[in-house]
PDB file of N, CA and C in Angstrom:
ATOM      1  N   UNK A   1     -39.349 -30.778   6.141  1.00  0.00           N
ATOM      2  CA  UNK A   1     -38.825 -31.042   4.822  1.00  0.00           C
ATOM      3  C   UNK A   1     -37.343 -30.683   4.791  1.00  0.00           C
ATOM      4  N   UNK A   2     -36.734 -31.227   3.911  1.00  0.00           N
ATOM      5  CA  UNK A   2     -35.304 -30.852   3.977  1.00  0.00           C
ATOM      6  C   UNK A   2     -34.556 -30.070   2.890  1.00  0.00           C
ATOM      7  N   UNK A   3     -33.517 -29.503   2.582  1.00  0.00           N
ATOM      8  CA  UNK A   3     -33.534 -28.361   1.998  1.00  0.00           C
ATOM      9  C   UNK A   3     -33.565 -29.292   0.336  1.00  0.00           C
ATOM     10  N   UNK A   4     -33.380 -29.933   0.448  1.00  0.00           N
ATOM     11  CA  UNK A   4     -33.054 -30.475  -1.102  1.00  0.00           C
ATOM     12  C   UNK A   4     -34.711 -30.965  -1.643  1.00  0.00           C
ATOM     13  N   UNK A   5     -35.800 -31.180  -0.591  1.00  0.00           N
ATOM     14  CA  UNK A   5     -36.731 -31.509  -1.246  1.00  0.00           C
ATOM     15  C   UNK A   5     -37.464 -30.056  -1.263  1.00  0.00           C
ATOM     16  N   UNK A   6     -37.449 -28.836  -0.879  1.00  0.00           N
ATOM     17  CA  UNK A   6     -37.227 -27.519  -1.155  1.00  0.00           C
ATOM     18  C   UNK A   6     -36.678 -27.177  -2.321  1.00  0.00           C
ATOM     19  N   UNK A   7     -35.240 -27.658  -2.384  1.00  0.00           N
ATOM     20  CA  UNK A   7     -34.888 -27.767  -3.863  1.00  0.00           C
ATOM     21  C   UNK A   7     -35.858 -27.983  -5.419  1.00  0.00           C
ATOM     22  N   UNK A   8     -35.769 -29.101  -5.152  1.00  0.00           N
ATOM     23  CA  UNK A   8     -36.490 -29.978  -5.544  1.00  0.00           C
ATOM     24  C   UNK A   8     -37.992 -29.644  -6.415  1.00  0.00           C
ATOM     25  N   UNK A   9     -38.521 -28.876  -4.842  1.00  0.00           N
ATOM     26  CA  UNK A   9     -39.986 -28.338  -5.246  1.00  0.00           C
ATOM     27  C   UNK A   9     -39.735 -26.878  -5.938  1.00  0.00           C
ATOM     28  N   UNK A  10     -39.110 -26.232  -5.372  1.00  0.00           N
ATOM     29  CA  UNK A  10     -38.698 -24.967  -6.294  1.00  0.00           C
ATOM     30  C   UNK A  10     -38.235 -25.189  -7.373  1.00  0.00           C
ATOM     31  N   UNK A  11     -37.532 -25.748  -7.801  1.00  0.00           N
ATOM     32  CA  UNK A  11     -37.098 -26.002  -9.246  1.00  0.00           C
ATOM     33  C   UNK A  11     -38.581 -26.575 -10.233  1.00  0.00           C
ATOM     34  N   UNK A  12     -39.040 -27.491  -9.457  1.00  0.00           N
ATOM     35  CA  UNK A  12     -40.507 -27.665 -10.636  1.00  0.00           C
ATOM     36  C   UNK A  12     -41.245 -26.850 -10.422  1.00  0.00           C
ATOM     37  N   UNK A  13     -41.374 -25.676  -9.035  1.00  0.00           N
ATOM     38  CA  UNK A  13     -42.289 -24.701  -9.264  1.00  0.00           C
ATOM     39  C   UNK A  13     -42.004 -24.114 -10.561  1.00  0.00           C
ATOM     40  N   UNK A  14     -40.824 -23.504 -10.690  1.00  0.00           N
ATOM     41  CA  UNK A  14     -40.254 -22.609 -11.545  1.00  0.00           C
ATOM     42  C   UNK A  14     -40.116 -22.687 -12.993  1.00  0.00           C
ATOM     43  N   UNK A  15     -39.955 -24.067 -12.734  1.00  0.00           N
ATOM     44  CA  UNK A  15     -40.466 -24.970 -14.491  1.00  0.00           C
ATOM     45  C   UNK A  15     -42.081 -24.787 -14.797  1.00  0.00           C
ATOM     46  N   UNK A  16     -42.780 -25.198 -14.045  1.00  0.00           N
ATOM     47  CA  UNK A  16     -43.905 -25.038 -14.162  1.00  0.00           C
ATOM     48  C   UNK A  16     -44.407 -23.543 -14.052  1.00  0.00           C
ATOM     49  N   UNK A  17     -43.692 -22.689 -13.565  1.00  0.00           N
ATOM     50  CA  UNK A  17     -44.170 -21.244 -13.778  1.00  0.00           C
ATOM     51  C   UNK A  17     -43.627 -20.622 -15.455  1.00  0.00           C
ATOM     52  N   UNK A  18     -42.729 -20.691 -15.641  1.00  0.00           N
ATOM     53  CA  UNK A  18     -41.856 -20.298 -16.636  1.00  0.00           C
ATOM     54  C   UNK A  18     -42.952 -21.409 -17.775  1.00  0.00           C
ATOM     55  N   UNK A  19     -43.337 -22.270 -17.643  1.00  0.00           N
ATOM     56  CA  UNK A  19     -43.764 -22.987 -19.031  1.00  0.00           C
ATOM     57  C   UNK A  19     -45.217 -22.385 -19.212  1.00  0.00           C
ATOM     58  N   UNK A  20     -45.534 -21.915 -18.288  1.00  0.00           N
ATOM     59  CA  UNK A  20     -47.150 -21.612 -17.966  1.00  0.00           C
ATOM     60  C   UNK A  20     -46.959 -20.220 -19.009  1.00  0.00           C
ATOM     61  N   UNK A  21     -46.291 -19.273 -18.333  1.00  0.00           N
ATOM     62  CA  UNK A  21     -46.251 -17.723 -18.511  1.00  0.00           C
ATOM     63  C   UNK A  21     -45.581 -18.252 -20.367  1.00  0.00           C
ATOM     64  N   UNK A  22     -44.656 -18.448 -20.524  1.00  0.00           N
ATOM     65  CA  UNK A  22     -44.308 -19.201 -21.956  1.00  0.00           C
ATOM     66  C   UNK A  22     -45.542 -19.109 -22.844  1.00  0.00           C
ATOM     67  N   UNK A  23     -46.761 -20.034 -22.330  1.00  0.00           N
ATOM     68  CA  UNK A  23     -48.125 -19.914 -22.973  1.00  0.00           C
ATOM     69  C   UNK A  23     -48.851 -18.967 -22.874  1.00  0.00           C
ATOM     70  N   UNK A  24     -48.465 -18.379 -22.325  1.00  0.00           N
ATOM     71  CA  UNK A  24     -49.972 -17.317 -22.105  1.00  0.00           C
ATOM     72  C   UNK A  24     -49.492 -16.513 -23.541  1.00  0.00           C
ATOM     73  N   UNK A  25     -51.509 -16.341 -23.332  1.00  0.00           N
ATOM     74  CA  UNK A  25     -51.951 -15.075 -24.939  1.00  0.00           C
ATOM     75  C   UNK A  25     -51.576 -13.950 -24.734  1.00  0.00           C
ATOM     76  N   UNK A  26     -51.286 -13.132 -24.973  1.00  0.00           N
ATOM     77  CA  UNK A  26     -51.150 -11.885 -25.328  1.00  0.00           C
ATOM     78  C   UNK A  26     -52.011 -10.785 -26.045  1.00  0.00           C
ATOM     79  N   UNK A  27     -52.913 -11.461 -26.727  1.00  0.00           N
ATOM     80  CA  UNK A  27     -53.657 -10.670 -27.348  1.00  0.00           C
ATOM     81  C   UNK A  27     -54.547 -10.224 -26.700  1.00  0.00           C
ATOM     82  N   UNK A  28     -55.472  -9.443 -27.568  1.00  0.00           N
ATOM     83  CA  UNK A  28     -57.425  -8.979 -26.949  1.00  0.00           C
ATOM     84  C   UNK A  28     -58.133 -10.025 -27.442  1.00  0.00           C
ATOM     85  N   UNK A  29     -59.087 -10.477 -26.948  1.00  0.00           N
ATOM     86  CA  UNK A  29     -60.233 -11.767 -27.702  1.00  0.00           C
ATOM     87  C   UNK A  29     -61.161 -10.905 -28.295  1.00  0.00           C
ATOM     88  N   UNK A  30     -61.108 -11.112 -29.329  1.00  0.00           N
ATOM     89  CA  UNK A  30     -61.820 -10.405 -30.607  1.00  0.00           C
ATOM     90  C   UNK A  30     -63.593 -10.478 -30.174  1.00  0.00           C
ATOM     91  N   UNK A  31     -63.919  -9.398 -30.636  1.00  0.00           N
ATOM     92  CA  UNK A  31     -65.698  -9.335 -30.284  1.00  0.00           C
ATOM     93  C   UNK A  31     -66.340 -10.134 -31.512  1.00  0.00           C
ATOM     94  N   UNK A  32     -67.315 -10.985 -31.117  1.00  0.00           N
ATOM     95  CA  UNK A  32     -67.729 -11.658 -32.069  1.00  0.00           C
ATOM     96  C   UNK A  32     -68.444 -11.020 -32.795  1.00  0.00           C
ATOM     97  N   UNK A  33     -68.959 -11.574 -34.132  1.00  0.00           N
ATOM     98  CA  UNK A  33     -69.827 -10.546 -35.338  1.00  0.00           C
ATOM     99  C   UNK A  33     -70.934 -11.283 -34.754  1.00  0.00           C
ATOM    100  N   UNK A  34     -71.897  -9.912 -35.367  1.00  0.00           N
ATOM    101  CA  UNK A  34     -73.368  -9.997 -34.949  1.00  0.00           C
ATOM    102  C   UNK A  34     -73.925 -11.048 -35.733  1.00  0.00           C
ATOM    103  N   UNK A  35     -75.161 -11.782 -35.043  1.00  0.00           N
ATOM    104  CA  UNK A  35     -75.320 -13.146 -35.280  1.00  0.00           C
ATOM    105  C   UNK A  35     -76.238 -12.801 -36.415  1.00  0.00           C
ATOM    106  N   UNK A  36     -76.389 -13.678 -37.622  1.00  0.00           N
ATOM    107  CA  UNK A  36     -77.427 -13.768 -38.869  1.00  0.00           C
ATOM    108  C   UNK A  36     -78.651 -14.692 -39.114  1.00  0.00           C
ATOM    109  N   UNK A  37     -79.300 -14.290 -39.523  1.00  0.00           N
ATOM    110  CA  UNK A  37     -80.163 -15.001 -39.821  1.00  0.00           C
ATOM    111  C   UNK A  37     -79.913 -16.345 -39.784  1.00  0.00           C
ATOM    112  N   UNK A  38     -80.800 -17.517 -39.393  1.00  0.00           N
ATOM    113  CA  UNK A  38     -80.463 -18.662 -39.198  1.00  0.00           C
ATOM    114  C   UNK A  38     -80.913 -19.413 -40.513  1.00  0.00           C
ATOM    115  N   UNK A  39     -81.766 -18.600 -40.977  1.00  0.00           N
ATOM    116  CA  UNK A  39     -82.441 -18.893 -42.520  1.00  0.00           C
ATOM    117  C   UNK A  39     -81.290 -18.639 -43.682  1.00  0.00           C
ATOM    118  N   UNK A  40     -80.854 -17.479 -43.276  1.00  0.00           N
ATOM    119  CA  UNK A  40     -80.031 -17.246 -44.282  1.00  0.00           C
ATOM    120  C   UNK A  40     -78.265 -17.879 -44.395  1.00  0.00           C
ATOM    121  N   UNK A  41     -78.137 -18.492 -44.297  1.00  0.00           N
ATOM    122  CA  UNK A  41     -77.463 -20.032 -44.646  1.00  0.00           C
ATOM    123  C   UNK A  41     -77.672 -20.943 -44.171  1.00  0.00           C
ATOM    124  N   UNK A  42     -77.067 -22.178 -45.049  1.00  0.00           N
ATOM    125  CA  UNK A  42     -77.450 -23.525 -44.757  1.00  0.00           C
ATOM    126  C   UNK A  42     -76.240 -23.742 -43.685  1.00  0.00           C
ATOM    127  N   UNK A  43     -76.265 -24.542 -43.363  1.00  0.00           N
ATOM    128  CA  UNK A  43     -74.967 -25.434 -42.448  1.00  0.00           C
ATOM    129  C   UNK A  43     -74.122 -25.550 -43.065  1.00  0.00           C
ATOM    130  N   UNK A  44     -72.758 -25.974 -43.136  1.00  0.00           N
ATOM    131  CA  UNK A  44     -71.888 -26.416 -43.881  1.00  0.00           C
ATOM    132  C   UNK A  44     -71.501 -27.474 -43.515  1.00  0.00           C
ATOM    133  N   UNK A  45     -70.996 -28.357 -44.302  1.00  0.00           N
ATOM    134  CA  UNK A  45     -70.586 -29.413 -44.273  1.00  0.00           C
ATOM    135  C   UNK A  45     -69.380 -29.559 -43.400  1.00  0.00           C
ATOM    136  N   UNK A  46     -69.131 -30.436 -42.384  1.00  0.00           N
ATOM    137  CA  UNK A  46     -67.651 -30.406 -41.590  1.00  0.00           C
ATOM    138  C   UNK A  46     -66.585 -30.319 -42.645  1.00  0.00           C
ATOM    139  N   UNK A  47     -64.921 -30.168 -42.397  1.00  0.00           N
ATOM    140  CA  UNK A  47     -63.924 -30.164 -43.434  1.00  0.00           C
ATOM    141  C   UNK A  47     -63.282 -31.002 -42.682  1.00  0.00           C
ATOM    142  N   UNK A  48     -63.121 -32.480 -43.662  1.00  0.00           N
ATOM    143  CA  UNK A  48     -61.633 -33.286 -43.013  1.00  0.00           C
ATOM    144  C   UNK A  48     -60.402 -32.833 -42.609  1.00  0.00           C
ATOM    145  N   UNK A  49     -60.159 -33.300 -41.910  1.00  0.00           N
ATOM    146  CA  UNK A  49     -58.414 -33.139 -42.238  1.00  0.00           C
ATOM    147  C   UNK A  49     -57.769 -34.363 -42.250  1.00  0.00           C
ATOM    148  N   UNK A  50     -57.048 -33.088 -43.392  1.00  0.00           N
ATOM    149  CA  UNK A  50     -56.354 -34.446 -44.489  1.00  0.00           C
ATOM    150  C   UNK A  50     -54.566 -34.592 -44.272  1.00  0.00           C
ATOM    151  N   UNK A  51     -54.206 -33.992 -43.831  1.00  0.00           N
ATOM    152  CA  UNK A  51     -53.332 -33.920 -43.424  1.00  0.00           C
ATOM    153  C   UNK A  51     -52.769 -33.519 -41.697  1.00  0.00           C
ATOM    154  N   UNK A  52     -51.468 -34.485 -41.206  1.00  0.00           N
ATOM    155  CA  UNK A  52     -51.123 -34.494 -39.822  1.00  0.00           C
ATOM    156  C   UNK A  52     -50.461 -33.006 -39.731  1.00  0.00           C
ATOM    157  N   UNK A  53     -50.626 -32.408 -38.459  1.00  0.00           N
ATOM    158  CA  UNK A  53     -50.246 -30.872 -38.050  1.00  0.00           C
ATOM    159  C   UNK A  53     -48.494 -31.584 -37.606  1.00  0.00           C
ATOM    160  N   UNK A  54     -47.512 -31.180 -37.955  1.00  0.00           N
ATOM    161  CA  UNK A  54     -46.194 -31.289 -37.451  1.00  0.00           C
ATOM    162  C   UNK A  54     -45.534 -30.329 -36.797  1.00  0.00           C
ATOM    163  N   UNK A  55     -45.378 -30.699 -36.166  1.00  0.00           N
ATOM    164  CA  UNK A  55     -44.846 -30.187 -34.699  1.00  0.00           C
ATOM    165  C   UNK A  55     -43.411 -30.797 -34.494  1.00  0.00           C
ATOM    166  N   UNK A  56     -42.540 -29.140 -34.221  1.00  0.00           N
ATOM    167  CA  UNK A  56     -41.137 -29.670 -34.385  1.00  0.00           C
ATOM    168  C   UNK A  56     -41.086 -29.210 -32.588  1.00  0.00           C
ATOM    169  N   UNK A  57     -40.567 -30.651 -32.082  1.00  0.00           N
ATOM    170  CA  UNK A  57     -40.415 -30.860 -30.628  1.00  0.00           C
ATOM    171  C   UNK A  57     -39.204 -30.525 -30.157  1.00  0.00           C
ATOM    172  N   UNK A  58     -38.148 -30.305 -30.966  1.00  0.00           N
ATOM    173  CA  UNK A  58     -37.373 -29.528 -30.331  1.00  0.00           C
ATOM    174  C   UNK A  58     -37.355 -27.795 -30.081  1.00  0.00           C
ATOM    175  N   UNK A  59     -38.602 -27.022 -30.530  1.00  0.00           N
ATOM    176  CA  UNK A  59     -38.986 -25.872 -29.998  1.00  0.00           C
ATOM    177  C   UNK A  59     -39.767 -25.752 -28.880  1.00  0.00           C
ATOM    178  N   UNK A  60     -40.812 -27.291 -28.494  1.00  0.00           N
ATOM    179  CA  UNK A  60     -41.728 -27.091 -27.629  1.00  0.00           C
ATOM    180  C   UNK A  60     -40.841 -26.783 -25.868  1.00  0.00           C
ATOM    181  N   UNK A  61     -40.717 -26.039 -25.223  1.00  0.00           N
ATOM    182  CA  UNK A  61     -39.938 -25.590 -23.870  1.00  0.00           C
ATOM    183  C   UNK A  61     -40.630 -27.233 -23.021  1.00  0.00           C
ATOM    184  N   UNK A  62     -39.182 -27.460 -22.448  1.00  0.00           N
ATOM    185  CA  UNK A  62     -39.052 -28.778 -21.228  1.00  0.00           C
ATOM    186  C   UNK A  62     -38.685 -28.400 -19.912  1.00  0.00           C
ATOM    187  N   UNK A  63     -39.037 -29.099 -19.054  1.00  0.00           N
ATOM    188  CA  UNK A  63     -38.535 -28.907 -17.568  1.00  0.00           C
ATOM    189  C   UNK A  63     -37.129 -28.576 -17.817  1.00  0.00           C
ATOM    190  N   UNK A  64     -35.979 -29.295 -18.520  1.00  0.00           N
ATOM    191  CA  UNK A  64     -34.891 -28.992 -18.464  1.00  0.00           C
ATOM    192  C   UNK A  64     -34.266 -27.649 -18.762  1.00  0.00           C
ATOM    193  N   UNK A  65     -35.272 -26.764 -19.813  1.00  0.00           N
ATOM    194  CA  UNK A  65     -34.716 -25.831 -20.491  1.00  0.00           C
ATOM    195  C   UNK A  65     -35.132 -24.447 -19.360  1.00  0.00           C
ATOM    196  N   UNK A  66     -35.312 -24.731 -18.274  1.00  0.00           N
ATOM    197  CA  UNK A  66     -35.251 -24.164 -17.297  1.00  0.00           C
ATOM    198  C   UNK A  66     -35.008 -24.382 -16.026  1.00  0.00           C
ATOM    199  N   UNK A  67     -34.178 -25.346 -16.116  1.00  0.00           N
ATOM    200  CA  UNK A  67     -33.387 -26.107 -14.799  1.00  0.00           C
ATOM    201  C   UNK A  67     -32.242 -25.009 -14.399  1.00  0.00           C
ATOM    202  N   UNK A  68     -31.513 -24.908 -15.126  1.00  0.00           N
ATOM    203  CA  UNK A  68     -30.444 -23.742 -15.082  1.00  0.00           C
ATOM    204  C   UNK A  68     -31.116 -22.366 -14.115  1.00  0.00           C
ATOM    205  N   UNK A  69     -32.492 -21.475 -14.784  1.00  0.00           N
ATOM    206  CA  UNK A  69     -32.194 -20.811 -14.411  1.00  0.00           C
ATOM    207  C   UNK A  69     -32.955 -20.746 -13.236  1.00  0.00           C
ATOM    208  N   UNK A  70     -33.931 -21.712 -13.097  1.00  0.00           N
ATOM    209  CA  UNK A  70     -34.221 -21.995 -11.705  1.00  0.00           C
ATOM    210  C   UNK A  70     -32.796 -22.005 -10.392  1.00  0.00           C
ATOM    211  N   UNK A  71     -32.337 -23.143 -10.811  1.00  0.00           N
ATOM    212  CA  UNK A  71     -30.956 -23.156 -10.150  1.00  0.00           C
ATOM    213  C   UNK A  71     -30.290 -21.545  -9.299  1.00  0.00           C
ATOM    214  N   UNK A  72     -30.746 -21.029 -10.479  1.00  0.00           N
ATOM    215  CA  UNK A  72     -29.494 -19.570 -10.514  1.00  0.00           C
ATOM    216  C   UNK A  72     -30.578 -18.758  -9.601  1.00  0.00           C
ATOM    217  N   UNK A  73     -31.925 -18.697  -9.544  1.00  0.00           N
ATOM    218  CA  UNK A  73     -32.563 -17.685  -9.093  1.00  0.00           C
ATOM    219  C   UNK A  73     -33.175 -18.025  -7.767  1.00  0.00           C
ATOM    220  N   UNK A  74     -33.332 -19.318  -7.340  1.00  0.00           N
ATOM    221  CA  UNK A  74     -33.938 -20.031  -6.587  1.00  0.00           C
ATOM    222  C   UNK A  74     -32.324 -20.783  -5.568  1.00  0.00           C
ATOM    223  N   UNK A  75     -32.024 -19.982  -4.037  1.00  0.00           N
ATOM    224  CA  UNK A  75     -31.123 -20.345  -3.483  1.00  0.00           C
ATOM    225  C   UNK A  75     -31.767 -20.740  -1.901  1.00  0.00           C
ATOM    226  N   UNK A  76     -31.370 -20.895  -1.273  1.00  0.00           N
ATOM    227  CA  UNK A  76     -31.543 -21.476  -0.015  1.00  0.00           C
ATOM    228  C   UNK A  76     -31.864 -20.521   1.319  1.00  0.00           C
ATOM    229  N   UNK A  77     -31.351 -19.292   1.239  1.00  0.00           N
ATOM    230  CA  UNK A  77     -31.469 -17.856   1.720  1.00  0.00           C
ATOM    231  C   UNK A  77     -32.834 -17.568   1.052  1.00  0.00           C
ATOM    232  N   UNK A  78     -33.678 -17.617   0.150  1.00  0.00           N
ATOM    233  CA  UNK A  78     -34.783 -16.734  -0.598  1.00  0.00           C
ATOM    234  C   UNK A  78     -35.661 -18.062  -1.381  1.00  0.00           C
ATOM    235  N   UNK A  79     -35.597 -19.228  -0.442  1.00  0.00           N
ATOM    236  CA  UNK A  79     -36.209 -20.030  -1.065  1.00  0.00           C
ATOM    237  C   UNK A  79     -37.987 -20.038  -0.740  1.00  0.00           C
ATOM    238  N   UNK A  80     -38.377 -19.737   0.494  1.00  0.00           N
ATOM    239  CA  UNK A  80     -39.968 -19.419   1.134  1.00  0.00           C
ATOM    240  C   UNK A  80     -40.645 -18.762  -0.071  1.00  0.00           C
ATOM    241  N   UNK A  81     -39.563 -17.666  -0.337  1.00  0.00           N
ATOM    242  CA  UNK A  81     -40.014 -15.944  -0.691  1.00  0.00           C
ATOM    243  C   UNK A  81     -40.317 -16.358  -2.158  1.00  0.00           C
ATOM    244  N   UNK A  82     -40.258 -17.377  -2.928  1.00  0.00           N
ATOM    245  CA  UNK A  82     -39.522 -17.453  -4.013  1.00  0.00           C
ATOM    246  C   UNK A  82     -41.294 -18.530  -4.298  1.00  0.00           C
ATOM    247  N   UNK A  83     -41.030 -19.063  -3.408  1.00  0.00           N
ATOM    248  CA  UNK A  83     -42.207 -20.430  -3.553  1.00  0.00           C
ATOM    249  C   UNK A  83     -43.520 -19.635  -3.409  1.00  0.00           C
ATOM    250  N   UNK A  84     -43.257 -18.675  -2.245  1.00  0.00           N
ATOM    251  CA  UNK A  84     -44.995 -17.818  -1.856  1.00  0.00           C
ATOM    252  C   UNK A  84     -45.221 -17.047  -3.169  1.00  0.00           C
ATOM    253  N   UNK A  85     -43.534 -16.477  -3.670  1.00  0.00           N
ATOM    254  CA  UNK A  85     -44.031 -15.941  -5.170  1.00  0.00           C
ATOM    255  C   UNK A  85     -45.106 -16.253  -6.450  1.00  0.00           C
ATOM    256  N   UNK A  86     -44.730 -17.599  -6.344  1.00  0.00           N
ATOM    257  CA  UNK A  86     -44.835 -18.316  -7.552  1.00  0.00           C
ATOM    258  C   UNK A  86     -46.372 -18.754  -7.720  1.00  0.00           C
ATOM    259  N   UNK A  87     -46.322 -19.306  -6.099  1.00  0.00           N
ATOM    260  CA  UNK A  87     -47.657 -19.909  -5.884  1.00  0.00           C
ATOM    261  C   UNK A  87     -49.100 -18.602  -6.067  1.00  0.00           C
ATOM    262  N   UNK A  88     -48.586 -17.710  -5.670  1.00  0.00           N
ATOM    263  CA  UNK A  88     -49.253 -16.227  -5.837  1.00  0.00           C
ATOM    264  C   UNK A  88     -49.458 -15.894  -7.267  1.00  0.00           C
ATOM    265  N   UNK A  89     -48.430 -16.025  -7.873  1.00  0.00           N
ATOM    266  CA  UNK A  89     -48.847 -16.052  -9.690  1.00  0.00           C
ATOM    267  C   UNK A  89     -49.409 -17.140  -9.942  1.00  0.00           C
ATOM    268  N   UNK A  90     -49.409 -18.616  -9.773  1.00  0.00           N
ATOM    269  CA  UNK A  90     -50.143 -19.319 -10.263  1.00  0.00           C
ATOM    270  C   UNK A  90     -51.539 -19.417  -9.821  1.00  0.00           C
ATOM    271  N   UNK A  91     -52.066 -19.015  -8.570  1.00  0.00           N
ATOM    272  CA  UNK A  91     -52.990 -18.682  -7.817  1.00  0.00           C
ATOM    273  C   UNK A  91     -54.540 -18.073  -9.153  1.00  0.00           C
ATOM    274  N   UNK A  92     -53.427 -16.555  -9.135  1.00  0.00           N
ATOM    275  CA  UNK A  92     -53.775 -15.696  -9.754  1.00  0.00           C
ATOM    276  C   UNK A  92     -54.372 -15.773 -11.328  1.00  0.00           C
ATOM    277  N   UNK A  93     -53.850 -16.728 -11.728  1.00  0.00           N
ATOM    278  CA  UNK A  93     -54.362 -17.603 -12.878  1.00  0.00           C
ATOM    279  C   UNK A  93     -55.373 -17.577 -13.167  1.00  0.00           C
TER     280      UNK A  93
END
């Protein structure tokens, strides 16, 4: 492979690591409540939705908005070290 498709792949590792970790929860997953009687309510009826969820897309994070610092952290000297990194956190997943 040649260093630019090294490039290349490190930079979308790094996008793709950085967008991943971006998502992750943070919280504890809540313990569920103890289950009730199956008698003691009815079903409920589903709830429409009545309205579209909007989503402002210039907050959602892009490959680009981490091109830069891929660039900056990801060099040609520490590029192996950088990829075995990544792949090791995403692994770990």
């Amino acid at each position: 492979m040649t260093l630019t498709t090294h490039l290349v792949r490190s930079a979308a590792m790094a996008a793709c690591l950085v967008g991943a970790l971006a998502c992750e929860k943070t919280e504890a997953p809540s313990t569920p409540a103890p289950a009730e009687p199956a008698a003691a309510k009815a079903p409920e009826a589903p709830t429409p939705i009545t309205a579209a969820i909007q989503v402002d897309m210039e907050t959602v994070p892009a490959e680009e908005d981490f091109e830069d610092e891929a660039e900056a952290a990801i060099t040609p000297a520490n590029l192996e070290k950088q990829l075995d990194a990544m792949e090791k956190e995403i692994l770990a997943e």
